[in-house]
N, C-alpha and C. Protein backbone atom coordinates (compact mmCIF):
# COMPACT_ATOMS: atom_id res chain seq x y z
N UNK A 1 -96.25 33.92 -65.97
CA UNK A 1 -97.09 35.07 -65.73
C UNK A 1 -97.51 35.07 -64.26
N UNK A 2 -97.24 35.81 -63.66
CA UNK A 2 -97.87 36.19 -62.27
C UNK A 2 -99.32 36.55 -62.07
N UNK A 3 -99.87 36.30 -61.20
CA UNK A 3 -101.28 35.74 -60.90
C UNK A 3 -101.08 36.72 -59.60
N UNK A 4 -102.16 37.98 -59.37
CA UNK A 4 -102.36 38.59 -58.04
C UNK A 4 -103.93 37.93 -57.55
N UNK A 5 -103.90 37.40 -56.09
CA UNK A 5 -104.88 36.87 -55.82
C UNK A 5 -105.82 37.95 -55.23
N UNK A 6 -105.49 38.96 -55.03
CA UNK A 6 -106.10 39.82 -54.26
C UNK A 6 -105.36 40.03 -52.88
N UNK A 7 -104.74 38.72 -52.51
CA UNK A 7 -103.94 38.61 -51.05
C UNK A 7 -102.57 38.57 -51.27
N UNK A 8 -101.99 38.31 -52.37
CA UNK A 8 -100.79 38.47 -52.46
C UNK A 8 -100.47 38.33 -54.29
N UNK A 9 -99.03 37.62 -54.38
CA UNK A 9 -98.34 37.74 -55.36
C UNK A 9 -98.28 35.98 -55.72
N UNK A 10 -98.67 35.41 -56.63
CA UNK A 10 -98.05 34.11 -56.96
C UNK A 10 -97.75 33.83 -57.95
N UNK A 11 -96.50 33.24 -58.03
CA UNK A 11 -95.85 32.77 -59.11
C UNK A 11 -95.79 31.21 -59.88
N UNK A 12 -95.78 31.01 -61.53
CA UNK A 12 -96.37 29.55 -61.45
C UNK A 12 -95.02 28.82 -61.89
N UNK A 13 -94.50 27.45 -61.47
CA UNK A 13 -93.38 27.04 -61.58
C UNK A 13 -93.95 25.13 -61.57
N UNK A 14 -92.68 24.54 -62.13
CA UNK A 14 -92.77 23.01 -62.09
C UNK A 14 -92.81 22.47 -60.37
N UNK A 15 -93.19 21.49 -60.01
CA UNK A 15 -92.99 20.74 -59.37
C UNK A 15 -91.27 20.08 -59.02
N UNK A 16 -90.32 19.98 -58.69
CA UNK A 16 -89.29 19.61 -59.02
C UNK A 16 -89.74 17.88 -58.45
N UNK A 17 -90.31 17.59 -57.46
CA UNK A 17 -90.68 16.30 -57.07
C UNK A 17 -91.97 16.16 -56.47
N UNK A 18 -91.97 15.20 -55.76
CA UNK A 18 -93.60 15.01 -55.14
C UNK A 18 -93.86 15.97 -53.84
N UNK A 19 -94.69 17.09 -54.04
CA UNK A 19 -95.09 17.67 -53.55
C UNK A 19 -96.49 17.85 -53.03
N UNK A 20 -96.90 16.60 -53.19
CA UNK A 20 -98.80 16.49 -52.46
C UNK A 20 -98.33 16.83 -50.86
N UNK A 21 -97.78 16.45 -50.19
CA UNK A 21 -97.91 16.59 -49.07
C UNK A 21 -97.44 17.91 -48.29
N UNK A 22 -96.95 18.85 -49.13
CA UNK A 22 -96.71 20.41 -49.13
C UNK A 22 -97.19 21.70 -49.02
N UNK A 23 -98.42 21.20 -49.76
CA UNK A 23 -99.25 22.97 -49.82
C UNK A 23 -99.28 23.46 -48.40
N UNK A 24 -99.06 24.72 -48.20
CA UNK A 24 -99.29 25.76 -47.46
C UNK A 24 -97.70 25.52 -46.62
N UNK A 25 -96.77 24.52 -47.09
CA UNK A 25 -95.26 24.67 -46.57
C UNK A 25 -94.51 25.83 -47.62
N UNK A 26 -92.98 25.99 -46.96
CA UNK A 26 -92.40 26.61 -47.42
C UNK A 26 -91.53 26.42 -48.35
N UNK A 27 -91.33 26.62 -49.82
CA UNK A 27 -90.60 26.04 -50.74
C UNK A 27 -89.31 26.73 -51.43
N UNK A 28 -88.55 26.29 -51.96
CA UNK A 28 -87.22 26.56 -52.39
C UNK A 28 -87.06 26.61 -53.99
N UNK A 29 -86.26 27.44 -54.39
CA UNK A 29 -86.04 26.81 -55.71
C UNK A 29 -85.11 25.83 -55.98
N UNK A 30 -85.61 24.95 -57.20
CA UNK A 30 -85.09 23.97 -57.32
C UNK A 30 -83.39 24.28 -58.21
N UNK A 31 -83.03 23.37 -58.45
CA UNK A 31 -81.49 23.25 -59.35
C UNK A 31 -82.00 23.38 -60.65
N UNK A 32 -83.41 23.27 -61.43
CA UNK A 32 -83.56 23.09 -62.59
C UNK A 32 -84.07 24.17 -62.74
N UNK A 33 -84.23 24.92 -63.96
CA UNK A 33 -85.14 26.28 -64.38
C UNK A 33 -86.42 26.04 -63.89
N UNK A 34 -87.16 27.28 -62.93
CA UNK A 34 -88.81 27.42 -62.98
C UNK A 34 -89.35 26.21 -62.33
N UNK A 35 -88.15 25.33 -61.40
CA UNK A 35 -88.96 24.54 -60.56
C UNK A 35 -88.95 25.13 -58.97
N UNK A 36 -89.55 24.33 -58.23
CA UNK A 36 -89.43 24.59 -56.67
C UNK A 36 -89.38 22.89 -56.35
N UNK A 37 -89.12 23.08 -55.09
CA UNK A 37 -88.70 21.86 -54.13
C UNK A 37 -88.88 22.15 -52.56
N UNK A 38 -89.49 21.35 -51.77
CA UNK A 38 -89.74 21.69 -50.31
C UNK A 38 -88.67 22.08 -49.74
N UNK A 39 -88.86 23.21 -48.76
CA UNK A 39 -87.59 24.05 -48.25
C UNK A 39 -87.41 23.32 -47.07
N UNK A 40 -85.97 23.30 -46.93
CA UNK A 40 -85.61 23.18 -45.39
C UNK A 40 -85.25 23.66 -44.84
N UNK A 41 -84.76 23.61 -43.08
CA UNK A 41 -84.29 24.84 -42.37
C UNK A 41 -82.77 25.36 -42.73
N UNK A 42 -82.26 24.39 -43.62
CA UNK A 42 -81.11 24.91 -43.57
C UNK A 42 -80.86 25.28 -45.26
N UNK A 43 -82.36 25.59 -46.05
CA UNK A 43 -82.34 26.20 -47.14
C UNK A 43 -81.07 27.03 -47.71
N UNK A 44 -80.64 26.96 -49.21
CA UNK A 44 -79.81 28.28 -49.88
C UNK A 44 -80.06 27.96 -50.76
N UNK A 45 -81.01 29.01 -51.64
CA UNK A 45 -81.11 30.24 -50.54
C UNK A 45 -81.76 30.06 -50.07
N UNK A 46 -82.04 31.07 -49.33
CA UNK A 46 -84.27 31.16 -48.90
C UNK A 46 -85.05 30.93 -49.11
N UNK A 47 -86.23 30.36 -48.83
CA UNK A 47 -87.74 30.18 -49.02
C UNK A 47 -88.25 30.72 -50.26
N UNK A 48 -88.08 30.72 -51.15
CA UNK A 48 -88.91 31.76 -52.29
C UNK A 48 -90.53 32.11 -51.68
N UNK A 49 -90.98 31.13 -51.13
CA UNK A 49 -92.45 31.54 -50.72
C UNK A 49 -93.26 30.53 -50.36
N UNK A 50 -94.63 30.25 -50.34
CA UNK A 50 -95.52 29.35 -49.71
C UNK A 50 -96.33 28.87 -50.90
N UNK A 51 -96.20 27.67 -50.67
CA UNK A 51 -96.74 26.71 -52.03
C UNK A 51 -98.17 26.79 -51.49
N UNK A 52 -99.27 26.97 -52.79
CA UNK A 52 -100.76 27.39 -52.50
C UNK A 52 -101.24 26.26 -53.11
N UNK A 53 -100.85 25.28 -53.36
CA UNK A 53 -101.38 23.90 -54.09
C UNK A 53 -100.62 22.68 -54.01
N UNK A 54 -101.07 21.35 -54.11
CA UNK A 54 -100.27 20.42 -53.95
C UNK A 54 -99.64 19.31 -55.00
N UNK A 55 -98.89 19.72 -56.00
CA UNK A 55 -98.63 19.21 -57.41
C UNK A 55 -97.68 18.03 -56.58
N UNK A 56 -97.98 17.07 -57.74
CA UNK A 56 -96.75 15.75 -57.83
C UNK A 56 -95.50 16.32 -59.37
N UNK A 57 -94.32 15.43 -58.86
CA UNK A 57 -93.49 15.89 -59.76
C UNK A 57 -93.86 16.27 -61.08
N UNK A 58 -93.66 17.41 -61.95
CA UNK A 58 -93.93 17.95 -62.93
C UNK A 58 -94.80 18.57 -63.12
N UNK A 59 -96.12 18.69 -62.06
CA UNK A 59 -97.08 19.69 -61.64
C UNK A 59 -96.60 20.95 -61.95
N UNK A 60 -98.01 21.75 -62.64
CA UNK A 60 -98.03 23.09 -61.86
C UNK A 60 -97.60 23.49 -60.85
N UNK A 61 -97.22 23.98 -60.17
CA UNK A 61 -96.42 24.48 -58.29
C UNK A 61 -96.86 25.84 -58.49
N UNK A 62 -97.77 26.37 -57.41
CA UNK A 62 -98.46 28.07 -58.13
C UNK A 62 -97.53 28.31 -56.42
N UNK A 63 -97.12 29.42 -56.34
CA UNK A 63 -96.06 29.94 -55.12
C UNK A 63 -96.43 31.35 -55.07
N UNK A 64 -96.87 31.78 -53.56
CA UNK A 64 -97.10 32.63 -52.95
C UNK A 64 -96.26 33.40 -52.32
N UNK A 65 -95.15 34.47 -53.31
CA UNK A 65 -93.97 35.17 -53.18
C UNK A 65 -93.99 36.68 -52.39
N UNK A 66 -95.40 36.96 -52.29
CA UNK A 66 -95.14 38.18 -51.42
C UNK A 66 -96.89 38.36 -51.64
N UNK A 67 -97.16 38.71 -49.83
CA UNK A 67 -98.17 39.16 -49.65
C UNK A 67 -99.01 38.00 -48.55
N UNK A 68 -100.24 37.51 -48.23
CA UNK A 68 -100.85 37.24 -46.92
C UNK A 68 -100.93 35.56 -47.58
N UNK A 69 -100.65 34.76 -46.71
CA UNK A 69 -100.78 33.03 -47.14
C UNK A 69 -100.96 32.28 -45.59
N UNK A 70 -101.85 31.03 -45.98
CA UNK A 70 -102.24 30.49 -44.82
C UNK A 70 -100.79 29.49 -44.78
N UNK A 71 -100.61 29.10 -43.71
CA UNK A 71 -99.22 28.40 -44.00
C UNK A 71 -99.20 27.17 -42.64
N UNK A 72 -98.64 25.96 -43.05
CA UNK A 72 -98.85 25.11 -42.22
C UNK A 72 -97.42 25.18 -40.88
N UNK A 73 -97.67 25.03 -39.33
CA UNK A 73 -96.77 25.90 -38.66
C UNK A 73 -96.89 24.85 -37.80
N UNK A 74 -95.20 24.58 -37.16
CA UNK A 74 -94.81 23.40 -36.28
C UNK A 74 -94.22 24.23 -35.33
N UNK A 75 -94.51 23.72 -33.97
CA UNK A 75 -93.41 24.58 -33.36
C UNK A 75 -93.61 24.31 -31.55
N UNK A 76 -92.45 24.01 -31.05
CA UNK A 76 -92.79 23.45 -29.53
C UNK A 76 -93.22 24.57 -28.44
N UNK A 77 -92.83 25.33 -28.98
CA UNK A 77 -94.04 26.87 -27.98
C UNK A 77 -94.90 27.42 -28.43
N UNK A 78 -95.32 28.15 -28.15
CA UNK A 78 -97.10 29.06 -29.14
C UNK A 78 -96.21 30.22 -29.60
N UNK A 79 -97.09 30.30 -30.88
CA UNK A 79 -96.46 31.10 -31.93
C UNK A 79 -97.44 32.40 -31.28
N UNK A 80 -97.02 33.39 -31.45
CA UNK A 80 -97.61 35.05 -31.22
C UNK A 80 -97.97 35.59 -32.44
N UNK A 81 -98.92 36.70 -32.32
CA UNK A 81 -98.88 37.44 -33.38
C UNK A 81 -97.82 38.42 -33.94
N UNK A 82 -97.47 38.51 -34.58
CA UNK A 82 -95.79 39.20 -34.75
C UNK A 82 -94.61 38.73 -34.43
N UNK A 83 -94.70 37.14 -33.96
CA UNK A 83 -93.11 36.43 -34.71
C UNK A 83 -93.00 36.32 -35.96
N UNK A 84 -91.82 36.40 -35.60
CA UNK A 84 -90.96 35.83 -37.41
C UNK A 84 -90.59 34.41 -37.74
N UNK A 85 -90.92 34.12 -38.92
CA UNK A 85 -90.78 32.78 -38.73
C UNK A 85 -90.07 32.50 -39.91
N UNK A 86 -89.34 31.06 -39.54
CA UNK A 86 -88.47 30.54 -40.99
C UNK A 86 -89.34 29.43 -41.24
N UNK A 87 -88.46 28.48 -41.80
CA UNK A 87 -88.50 27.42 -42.55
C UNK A 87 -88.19 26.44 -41.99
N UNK A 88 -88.99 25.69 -41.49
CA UNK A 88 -88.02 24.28 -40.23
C UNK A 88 -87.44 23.22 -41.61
N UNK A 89 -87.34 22.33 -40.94
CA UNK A 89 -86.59 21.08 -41.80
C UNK A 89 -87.58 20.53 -42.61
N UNK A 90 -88.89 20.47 -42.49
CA UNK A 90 -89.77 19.55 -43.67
C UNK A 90 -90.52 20.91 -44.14
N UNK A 91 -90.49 22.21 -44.50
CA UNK A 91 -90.91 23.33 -44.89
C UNK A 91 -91.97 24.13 -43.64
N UNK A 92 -92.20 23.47 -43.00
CA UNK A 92 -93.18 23.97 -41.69
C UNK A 92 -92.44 25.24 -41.25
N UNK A 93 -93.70 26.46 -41.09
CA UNK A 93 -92.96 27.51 -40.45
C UNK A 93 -92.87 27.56 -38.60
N UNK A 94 -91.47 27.93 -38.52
CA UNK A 94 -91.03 28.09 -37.10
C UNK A 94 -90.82 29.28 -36.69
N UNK A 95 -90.62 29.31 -35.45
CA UNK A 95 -90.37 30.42 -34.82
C UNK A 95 -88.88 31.09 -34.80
N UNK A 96 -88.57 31.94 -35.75
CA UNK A 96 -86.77 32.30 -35.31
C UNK A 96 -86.15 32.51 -34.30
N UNK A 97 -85.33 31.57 -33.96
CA UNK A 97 -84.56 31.44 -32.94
C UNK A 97 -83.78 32.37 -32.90
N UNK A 98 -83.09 32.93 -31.66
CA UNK A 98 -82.15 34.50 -31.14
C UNK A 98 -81.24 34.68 -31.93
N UNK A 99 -80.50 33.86 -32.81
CA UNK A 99 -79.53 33.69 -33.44
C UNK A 99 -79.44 33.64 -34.82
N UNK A 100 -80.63 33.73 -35.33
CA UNK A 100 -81.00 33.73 -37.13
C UNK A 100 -81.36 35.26 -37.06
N UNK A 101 -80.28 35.25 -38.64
CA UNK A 101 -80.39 36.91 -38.91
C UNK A 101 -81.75 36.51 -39.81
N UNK A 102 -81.85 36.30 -40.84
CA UNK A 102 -83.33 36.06 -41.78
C UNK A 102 -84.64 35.40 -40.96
N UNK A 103 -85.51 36.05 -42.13
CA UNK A 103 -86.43 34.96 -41.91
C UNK A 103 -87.92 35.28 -42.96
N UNK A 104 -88.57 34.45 -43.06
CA UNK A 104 -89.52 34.50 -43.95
C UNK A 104 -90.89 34.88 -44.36
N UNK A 105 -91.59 35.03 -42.84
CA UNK A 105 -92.56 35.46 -43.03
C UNK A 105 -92.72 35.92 -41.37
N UNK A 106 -94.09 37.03 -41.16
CA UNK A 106 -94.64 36.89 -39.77
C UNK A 106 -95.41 36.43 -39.75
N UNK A 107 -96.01 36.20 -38.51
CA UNK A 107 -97.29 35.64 -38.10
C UNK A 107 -98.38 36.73 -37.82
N UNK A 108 -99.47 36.74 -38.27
CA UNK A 108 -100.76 37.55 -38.16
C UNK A 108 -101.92 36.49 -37.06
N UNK A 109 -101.44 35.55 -36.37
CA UNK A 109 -102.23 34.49 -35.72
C UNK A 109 -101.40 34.23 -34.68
N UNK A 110 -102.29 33.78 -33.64
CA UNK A 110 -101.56 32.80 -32.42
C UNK A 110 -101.95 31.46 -32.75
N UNK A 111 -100.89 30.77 -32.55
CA UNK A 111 -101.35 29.33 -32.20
C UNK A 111 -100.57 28.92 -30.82
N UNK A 112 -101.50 27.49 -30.49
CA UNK A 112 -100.76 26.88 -29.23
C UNK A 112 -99.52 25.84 -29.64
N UNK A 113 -98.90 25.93 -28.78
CA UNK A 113 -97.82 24.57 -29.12
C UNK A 113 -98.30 23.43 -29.77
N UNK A 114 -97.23 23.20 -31.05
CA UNK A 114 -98.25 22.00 -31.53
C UNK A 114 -97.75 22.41 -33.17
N UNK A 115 -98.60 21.76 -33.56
CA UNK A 115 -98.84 21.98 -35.30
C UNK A 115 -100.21 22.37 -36.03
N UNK A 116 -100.32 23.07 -36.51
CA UNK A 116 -101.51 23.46 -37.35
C UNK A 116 -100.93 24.34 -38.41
N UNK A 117 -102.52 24.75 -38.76
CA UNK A 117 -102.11 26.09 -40.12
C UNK A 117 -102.58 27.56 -39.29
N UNK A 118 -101.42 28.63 -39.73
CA UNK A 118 -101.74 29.62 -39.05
C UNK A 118 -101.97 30.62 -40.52
């Protein structure tokens, strides 16, 4: 059953593995029915969305599939308001590089070079 937070759309799914160290990264679906798994940059498919909690394997996993999410963001230049961003290699959102047709979310925040949550 889908859950509207007021800010977006989330969907509730298994844990496929240990995911404490995840919330507010970008997640994938897993190989098994109704799980997710931390996304990487070189995800397939795509990101399904932004994990809003931090389950260990077999957890709840509640996923933020469309609409506004705080999201944890790595990236060696400052992010703008209105980049696009993917999915780096440990689920952290990045900045799309000139050469990626997709991507997953924008940014509504600046940050400075570095890592935080935007």
């Amino acid at each position: 059953m889908a859950i509207n937070s007021g800010m977006g759309l989330d969907l509730p799914f298994s844990a496929s593995g240990d995911l404490g160290s995840k919330q507010y990264c970008f997640v994938k679906v897993a190989s098994t029915m109704m799980r997710v798994d931390a996304a990487t940059g070189g995800s397939n498919p795509v990101p399904i969305g932004v994990l809003q909690n931090d389950p260990y394997s077999e957890d709840s996993a509640i996923v933020r599939v469309a609409g506004i999410s705080k999201v944890w963001a790595s990236s060696s230049t400052a992010i703008q308001v209105g980049n696009l961003l993917i999915s780096g290699s440990g689920g952290q959102a990045e900045i799309v590089n000139a050469n990626a047709s997709a991507f997953s979310g924008v940014s509504l925040e600046d940050m400075a070079a570095g890592s935080g949550y935007i």
